[in-house]
C-alpha atoms as a PDB file:
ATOM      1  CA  UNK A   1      71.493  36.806  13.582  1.00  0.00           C
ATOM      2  CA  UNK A   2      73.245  37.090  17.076  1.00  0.00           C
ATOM      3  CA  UNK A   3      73.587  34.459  19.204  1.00  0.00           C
ATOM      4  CA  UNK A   4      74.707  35.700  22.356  1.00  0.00           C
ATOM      5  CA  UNK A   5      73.676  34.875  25.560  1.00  0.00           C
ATOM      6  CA  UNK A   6      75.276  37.565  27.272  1.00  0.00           C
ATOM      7  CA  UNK A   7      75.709  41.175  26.264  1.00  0.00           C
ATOM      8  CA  UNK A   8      77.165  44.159  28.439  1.00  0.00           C
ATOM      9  CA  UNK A   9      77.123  47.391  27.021  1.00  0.00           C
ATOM     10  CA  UNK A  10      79.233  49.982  29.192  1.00  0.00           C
ATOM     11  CA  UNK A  11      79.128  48.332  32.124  1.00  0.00           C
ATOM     12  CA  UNK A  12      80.447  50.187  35.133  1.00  0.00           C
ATOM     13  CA  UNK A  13      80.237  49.578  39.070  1.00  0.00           C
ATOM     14  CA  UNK A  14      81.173  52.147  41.612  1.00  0.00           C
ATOM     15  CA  UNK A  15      81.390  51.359  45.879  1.00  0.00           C
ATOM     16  CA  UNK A  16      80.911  54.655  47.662  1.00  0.00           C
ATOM     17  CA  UNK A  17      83.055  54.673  50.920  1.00  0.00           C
ATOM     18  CA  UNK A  18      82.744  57.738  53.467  1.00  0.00           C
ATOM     19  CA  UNK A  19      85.080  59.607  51.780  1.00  0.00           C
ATOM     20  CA  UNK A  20      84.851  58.990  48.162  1.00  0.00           C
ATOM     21  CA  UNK A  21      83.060  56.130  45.368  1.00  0.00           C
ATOM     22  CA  UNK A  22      85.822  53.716  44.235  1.00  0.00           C
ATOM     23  CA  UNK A  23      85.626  52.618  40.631  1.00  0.00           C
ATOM     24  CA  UNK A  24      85.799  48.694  40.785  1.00  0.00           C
ATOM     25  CA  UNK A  25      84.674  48.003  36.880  1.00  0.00           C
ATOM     26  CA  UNK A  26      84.686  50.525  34.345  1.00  0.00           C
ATOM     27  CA  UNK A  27      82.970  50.714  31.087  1.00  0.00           C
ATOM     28  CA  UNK A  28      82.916  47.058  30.303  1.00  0.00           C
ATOM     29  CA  UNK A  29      81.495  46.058  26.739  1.00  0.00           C
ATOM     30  CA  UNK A  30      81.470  42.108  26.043  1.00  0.00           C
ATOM     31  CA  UNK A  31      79.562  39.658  24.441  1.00  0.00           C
ATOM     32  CA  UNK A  32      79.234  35.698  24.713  1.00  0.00           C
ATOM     33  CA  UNK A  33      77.795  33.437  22.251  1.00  0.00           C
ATOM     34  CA  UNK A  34      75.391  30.686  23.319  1.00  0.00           C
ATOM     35  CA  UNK A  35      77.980  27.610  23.679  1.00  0.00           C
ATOM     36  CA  UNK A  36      81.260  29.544  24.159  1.00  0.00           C
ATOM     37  CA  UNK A  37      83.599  28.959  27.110  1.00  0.00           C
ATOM     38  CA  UNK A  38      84.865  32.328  28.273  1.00  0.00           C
ATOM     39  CA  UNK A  39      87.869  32.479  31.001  1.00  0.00           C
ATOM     40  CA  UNK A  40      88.009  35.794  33.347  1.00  0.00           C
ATOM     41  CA  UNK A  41      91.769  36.370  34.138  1.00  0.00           C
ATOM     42  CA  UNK A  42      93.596  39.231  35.943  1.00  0.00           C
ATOM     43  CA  UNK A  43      95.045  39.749  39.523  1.00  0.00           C
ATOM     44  CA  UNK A  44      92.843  39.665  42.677  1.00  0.00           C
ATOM     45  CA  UNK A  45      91.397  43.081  42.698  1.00  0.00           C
ATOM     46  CA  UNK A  46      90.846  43.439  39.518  1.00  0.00           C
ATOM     47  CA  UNK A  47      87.199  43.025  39.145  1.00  0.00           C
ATOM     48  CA  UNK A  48      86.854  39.679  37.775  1.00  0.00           C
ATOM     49  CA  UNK A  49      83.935  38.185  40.257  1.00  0.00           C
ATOM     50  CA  UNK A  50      82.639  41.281  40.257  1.00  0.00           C
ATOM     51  CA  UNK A  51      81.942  41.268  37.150  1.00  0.00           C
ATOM     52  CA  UNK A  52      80.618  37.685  37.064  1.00  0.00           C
ATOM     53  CA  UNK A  53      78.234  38.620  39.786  1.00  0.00           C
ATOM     54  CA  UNK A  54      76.783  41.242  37.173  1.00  0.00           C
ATOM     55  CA  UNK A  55      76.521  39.296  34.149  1.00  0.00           C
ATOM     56  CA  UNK A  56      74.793  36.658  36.457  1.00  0.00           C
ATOM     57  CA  UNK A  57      72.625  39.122  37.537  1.00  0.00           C
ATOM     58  CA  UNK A  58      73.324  39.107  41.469  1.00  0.00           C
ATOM     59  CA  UNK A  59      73.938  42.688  41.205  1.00  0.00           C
ATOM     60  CA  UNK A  60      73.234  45.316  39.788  1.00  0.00           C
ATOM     61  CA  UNK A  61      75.750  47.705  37.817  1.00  0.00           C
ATOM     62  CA  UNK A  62      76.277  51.378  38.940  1.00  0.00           C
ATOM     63  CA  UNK A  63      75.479  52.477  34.760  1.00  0.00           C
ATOM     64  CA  UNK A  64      75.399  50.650  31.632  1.00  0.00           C
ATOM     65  CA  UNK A  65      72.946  47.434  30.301  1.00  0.00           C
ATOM     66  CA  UNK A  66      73.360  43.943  30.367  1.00  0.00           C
ATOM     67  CA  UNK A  67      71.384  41.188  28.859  1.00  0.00           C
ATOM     68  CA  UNK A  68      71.321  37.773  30.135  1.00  0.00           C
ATOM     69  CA  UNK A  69      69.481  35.138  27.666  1.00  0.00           C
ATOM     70  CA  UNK A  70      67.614  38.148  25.858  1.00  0.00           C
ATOM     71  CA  UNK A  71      66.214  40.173  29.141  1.00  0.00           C
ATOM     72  CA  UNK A  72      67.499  42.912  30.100  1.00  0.00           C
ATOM     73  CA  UNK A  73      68.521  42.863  33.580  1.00  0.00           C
ATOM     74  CA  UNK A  74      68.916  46.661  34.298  1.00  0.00           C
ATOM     75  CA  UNK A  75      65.040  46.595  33.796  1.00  0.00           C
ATOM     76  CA  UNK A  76      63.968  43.898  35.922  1.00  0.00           C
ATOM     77  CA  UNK A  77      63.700  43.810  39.546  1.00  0.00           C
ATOM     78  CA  UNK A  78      65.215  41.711  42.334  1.00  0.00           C
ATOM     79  CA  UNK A  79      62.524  39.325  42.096  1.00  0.00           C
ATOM     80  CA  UNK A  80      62.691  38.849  38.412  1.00  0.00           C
ATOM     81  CA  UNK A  81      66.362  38.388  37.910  1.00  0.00           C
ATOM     82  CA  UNK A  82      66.316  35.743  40.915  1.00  0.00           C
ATOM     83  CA  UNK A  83      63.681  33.713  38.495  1.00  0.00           C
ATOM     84  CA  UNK A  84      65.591  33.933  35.611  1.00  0.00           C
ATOM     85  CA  UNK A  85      69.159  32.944  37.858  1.00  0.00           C
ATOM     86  CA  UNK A  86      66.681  29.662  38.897  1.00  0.00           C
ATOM     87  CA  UNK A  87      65.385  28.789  35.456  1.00  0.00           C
ATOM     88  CA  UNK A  88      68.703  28.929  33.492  1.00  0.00           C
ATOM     89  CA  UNK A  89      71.851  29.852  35.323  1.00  0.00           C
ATOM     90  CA  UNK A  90      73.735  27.231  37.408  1.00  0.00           C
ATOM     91  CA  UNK A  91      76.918  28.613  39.781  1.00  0.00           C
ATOM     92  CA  UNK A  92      79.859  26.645  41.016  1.00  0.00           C
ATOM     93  CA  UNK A  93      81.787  28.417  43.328  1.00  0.00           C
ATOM     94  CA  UNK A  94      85.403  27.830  44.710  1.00  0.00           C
ATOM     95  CA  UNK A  95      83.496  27.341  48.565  1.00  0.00           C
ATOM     96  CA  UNK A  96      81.435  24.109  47.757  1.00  0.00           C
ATOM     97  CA  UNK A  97      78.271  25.529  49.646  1.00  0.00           C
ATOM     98  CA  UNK A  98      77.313  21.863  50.340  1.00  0.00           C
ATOM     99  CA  UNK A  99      74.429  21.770  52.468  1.00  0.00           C
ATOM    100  CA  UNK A 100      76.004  20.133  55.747  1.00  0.00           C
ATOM    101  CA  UNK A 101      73.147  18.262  56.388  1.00  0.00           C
ATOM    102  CA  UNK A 102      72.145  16.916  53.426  1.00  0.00           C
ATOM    103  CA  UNK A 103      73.750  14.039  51.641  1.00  0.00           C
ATOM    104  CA  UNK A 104      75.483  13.599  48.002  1.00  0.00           C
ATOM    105  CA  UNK A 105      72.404  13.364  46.501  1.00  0.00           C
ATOM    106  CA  UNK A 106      69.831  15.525  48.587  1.00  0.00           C
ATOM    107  CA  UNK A 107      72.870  18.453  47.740  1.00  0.00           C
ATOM    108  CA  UNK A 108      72.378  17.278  43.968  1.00  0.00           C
ATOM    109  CA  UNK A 109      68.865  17.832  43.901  1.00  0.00           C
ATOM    110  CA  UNK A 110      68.605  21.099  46.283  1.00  0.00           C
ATOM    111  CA  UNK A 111      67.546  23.121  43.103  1.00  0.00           C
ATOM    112  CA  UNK A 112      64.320  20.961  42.487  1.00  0.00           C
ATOM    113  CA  UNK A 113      63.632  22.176  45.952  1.00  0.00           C
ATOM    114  CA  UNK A 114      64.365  25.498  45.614  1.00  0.00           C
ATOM    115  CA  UNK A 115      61.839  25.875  42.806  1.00  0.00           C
ATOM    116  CA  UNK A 116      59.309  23.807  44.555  1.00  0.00           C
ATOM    117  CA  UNK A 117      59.304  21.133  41.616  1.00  0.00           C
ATOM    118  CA  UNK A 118      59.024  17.782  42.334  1.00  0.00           C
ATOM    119  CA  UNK A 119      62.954  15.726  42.853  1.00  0.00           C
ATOM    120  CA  UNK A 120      64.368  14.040  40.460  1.00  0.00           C
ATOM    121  CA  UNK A 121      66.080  10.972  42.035  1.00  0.00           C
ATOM    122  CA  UNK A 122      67.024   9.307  38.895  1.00  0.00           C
ATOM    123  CA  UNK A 123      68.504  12.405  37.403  1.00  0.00           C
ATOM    124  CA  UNK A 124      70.406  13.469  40.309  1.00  0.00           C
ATOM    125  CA  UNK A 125      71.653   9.638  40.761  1.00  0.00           C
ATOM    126  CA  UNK A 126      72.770  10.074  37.305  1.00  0.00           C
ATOM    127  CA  UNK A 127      75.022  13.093  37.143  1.00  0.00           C
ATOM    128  CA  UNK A 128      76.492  12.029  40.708  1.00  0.00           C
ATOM    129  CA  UNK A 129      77.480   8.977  38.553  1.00  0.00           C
ATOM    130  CA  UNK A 130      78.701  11.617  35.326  1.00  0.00           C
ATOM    131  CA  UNK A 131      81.080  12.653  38.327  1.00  0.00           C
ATOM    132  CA  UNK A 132      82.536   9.787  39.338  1.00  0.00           C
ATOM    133  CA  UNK A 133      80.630   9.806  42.870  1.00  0.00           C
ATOM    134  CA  UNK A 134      78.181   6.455  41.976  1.00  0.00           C
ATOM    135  CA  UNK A 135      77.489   4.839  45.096  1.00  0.00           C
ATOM    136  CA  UNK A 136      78.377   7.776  47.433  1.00  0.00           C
ATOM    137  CA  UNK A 137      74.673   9.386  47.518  1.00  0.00           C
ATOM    138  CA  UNK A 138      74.262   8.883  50.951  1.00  0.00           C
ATOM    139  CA  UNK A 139      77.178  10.666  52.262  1.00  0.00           C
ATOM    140  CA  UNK A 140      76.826  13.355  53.868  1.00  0.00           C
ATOM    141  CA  UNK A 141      79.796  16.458  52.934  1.00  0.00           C
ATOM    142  CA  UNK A 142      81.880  15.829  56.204  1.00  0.00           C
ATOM    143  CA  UNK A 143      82.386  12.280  54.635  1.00  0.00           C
ATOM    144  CA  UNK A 144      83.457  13.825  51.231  1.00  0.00           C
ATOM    145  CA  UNK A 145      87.085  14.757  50.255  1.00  0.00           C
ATOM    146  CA  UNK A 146      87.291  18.317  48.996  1.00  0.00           C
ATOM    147  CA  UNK A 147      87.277  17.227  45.584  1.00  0.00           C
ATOM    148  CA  UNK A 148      84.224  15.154  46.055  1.00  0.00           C
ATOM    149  CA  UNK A 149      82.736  17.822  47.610  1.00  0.00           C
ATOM    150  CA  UNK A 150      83.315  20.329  44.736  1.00  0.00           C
ATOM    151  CA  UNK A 151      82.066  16.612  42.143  1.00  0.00           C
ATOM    152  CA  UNK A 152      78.669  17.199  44.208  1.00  0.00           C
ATOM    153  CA  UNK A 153      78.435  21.037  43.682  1.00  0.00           C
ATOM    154  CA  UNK A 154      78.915  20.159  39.972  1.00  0.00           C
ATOM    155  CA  UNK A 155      76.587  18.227  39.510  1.00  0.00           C
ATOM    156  CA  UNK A 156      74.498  19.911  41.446  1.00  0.00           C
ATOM    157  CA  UNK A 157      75.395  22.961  38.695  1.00  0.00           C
ATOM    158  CA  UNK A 158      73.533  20.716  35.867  1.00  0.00           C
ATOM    159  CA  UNK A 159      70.734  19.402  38.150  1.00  0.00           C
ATOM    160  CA  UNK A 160      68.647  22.215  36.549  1.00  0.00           C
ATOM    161  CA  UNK A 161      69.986  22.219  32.787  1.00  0.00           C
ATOM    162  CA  UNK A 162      71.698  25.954  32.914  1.00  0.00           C
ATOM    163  CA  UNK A 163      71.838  27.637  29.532  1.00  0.00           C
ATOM    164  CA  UNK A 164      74.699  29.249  31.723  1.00  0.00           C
ATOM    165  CA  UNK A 165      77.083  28.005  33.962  1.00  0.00           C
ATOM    166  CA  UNK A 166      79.590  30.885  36.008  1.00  0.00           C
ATOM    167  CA  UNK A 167      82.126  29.316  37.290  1.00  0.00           C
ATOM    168  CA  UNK A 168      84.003  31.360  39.962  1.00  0.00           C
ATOM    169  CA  UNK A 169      87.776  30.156  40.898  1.00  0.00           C
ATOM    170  CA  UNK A 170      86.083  26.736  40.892  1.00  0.00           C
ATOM    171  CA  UNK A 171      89.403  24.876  41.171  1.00  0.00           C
ATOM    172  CA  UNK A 172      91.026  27.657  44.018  1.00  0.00           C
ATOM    173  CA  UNK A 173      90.519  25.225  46.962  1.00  0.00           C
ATOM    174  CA  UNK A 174      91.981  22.034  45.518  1.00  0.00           C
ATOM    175  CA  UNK A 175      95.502  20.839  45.222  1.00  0.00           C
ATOM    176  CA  UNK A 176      97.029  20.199  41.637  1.00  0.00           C
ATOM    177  CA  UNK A 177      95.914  16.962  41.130  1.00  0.00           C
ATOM    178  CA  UNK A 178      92.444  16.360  42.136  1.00  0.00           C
ATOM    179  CA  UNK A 179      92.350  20.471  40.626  1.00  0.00           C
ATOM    180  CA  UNK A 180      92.990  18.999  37.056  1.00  0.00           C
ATOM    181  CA  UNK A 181      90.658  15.893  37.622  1.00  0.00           C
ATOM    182  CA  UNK A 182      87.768  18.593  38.450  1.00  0.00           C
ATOM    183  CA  UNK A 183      88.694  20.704  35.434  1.00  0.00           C
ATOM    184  CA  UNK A 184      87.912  17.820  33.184  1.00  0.00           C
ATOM    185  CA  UNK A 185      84.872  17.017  34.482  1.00  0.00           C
ATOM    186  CA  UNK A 186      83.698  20.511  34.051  1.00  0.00           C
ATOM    187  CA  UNK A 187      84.639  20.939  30.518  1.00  0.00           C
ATOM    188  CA  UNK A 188      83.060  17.203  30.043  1.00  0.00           C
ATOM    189  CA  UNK A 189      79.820  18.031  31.516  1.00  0.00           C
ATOM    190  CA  UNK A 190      79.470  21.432  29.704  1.00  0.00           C
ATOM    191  CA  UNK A 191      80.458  20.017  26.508  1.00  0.00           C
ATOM    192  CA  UNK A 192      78.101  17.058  27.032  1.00  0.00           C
ATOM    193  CA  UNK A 193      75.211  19.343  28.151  1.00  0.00           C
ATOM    194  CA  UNK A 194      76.127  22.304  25.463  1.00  0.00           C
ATOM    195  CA  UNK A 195      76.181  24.682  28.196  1.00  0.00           C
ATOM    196  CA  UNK A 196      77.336  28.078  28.143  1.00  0.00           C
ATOM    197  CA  UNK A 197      80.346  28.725  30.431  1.00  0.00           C
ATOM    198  CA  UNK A 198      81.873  32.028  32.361  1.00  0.00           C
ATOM    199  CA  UNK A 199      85.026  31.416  34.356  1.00  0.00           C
ATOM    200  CA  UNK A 200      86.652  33.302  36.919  1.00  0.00           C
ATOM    201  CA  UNK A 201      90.241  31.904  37.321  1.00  0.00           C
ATOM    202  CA  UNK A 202      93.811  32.440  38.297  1.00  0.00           C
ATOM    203  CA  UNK A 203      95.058  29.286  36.594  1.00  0.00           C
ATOM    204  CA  UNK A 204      96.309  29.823  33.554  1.00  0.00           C
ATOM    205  CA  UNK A 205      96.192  26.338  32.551  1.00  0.00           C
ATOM    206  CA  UNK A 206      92.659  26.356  33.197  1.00  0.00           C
ATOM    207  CA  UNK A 207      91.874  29.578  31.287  1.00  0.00           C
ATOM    208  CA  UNK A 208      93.304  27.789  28.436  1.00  0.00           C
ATOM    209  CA  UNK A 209      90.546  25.221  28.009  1.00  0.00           C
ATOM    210  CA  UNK A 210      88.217  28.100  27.012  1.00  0.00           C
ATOM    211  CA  UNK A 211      87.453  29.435  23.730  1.00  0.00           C
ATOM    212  CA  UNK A 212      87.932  32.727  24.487  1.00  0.00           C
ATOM    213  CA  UNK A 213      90.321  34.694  27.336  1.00  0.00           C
ATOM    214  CA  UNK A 214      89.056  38.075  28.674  1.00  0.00           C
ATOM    215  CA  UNK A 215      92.075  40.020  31.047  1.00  0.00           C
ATOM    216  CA  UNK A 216      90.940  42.510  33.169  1.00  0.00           C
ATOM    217  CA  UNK A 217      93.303  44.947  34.696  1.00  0.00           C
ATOM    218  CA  UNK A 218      92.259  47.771  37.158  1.00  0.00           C
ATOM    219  CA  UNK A 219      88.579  47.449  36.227  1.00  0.00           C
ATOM    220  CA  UNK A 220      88.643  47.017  32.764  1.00  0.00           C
ATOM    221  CA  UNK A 221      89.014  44.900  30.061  1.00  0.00           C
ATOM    222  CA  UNK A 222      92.271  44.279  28.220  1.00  0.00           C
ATOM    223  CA  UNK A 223      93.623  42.384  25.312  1.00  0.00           C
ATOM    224  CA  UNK A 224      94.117  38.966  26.589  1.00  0.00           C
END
């Protein structure tokens, strides 16, 4: 019996321009089991987030069908697929998207808010702790480092339990150092939370961690 979490079948996306429709992905087939760490790789340009965006459902593909955790998303609508992103997909993203007025931990729990359920302090103390930030919940971003920042949008990633976590170019803002401590966390906390993890990256050191590599050149995927 399959386990996969993720299945695209001849997945292509076209952007029409006023003089012709550029291919940006093009008849993509891939699969991902439920607890596999998959790495994105290629050049910029390549269609690597654009493809992430897909599989997570934040757009829609110009032909082809993909499943995300047994639905198919080509068959629901905007609505829908936003429900499904909010019940079991979490997204850390190489731009922190802290909430500037919000501290640590009010960041932390922003998806309790989101889905109008009630906030879970003690959780959201906890997994600020998982990340090495216990004692800094009342600090608001400004008062962060950029790796602390990107500690709060991780843990801010789990605050909801994702079956899936997409990861794009998490690491692209930081320097070496504080890069590699940020890496280990995330590995950590999906291990630790059995998570599923897609991740868009550049760095092949960081693409190494995975189970699995996936290259895509010029819109396609090739053999890693």
């Amino acid at each position: 019996m399959s386990t996969s979490v993720i299945k695209a079948v001849s997945v292509s996306k076209h952007v029409a321009t006023a003089s012709a429709s550029i291919a940006i992905l093009q008849d993509v087939s891939l699969e991902v089991e439920q607890g596999e760490s998959i790495a994105l790789v290629g050049v910029s340009g390549a269609g690597k987030s654009t493809l992430m965006t897909l599989l997570a459902g934040l757009d829609t593909p110009s032909s082809g069908k993909i499943e995300l955790l047994g639905q198919s998303l080509t068959q629901l609508d905007d609505e829908a697929r936003a429900a499904l992103r909010s019940e079991a997909i979490g997204f850390v993203f190489q731009s922190f998207l802290l909430i500037p007025s919000l501290t640590a931990l009010e960041n932390v729990m922003l998806p309790c808010l989101i889905r109008g359920e009630p906030t879970d302090v003690v959780r959201a103390t906890e997994l600020l702790a998982q990340v090495g930030l216990a004692g800094r919940e009342t600090h608001l971003p400004t008062q962060l480092s950029g790796g602390e920042q990107q500690r709060v949008a991780l843990a801010r990633a789990f605050m909801s339990k994702p079956k899936i976590l997409f990861a794009d170019e998490p690491t692209g803002n930081l320097d070496q150092h504080t890069a590699s401590n940020v890496i280990d966390l995330l590995f950590a906390l999906n291990r630790d939370h059995g998570t599923t993890l897609v991740l868009v990256t550049h760095d092949p050191q960081l693409a190494e961690r995975c189970d699995r590599v996936l290259r895509i050149e010029a819109g396609m995927v090739a053999a890693a």
